[in-house]
Protein backbone atom coordinates (compact mmCIF):
# COMPACT_ATOMS: atom_id res chain seq x y z
CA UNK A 1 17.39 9.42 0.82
CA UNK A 2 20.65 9.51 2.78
CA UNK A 3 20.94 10.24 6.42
CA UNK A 4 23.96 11.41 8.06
CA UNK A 5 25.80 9.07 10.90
CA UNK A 6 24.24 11.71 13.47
CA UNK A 7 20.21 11.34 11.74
CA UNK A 8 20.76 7.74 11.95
CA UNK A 9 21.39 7.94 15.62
CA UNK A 10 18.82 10.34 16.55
CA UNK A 11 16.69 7.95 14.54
CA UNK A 12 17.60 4.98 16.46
CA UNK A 13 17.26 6.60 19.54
CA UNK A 14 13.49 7.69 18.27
CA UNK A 15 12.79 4.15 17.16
CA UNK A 16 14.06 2.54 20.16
CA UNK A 17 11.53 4.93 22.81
CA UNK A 18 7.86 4.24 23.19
CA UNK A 19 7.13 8.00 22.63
CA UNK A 20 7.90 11.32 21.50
CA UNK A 21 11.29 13.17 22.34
CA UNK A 22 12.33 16.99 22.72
CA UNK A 23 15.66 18.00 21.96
CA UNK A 24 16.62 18.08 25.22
CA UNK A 25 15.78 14.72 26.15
CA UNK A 26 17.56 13.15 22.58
CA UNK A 27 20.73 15.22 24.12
CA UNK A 28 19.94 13.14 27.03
CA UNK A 29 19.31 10.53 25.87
CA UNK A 30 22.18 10.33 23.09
CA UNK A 31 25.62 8.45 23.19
CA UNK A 32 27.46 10.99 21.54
CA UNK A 33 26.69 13.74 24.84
CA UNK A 34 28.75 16.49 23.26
CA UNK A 35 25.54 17.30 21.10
CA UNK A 36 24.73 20.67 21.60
CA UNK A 37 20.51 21.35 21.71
CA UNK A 38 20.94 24.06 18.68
CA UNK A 39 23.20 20.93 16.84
CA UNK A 40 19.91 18.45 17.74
CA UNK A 41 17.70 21.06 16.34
CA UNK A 42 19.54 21.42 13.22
CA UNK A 43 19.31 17.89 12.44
CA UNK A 44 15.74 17.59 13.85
CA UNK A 45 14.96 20.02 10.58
CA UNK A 46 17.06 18.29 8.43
CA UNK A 47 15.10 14.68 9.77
CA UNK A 48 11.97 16.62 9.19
CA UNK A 49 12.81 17.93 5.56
CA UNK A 50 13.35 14.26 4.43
CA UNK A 51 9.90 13.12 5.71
CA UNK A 52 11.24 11.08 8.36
CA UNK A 53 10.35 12.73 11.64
CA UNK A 54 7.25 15.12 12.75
CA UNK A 55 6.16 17.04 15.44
CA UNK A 56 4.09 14.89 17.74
CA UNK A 57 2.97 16.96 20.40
CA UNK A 58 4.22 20.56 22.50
CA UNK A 59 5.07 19.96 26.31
CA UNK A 60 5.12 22.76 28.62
CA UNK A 61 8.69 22.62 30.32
CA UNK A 62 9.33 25.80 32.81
CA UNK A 63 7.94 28.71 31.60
CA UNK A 64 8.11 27.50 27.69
CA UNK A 65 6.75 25.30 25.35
CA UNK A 66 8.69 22.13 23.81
CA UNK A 67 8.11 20.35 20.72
CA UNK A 68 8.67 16.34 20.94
CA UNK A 69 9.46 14.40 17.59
CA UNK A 70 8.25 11.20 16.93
CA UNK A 71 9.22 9.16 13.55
CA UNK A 72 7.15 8.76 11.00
CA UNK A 73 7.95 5.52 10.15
CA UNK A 74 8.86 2.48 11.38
CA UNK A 75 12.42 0.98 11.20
CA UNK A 76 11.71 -1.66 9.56
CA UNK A 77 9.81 0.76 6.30
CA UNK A 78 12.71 3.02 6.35
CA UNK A 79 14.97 0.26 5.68
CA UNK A 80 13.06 -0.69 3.11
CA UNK A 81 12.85 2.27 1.71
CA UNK A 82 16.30 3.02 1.70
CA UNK A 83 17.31 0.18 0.24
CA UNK A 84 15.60 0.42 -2.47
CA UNK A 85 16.23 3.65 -3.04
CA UNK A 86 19.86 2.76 -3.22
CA UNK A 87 18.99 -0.42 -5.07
CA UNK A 88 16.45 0.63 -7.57
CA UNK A 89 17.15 -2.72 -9.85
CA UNK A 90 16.31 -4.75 -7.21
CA UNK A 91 12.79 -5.11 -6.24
CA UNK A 92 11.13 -6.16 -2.93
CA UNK A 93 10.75 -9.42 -4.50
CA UNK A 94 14.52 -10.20 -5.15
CA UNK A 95 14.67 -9.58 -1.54
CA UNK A 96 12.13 -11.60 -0.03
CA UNK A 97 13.73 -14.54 -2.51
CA UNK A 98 16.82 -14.00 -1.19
CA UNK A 99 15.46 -14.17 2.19
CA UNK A 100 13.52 -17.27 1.84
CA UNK A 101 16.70 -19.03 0.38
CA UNK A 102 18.55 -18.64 3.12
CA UNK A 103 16.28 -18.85 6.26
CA UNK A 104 15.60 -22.18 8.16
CA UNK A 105 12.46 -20.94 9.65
CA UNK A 106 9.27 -22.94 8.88
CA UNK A 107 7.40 -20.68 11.36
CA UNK A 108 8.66 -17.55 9.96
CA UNK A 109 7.94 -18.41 6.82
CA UNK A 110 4.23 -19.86 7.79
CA UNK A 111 4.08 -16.15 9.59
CA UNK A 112 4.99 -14.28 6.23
CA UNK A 113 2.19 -16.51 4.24
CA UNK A 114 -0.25 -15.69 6.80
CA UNK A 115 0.28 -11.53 5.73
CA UNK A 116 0.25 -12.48 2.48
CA UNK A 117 -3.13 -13.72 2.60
CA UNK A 118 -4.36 -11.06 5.02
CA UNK A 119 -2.89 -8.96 2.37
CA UNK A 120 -4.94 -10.42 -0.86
CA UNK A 121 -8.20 -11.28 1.24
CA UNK A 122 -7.87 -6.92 1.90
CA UNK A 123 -7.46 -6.22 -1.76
CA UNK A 124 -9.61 -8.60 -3.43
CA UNK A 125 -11.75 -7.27 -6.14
């Protein structure tokens, strides 16, 4: 799945809050502040088609009701999803080799074996 340079930003700007957004606070909120709120809605539908973003919750705001988006996944899963999705002859494992070739940190690495363990002690037979 491919996001547009506008979806990645409303994305960021989802990802880097601690909690839902309207439209009219992601105009706010945005860098690019020439964003009309029917433009934001349009790619708010287009976020939502692709899976990424859902409604979270309806505030009352005057006399109306507002919808505030939240993502539905983390940064980190979309990026990992997209790449390999754009990738598909690598594999998560190419990755993580690639990773652990060039990083110089013992504790990261002692942090990644500790999920891995979590990880096989939760799906042991």
């Amino acid at each position: 799945m491919v996001l547009t340079k506008s979806e990645k930003q409303i994305m960021n700007l989802l990802w880097s809050v601690d909690r839902p957004l309207s439209c009219s606070e992601i105009v706010e909120m945005s860098d690019d502040k020439t964003w009309k709120d029917s433009y934001v809605h349009s790619l708010i539908k287009s976020l939502m088609k692709k899976g990424v973003v859902e409604i979270e919750s309806f505030e009352l705001i005057s006399r109306s009701y507002a919808r505030k988006f939240s993502p539905k996944l983390s940064k980190e899963a979309f990026l990992i999803r997209e790449y390999l999705a754009e990738n598909p002859e690598n594999s998560m494992l190419k990755l993580f080799q690639t990773y652990a070739d060039s990083s110089d940190d013992a504790q990261e690495m002692k942090d990644i074996e500790a999920v891995i363990k979590k990880w096989k002690k939760a799906h042991a037979e």
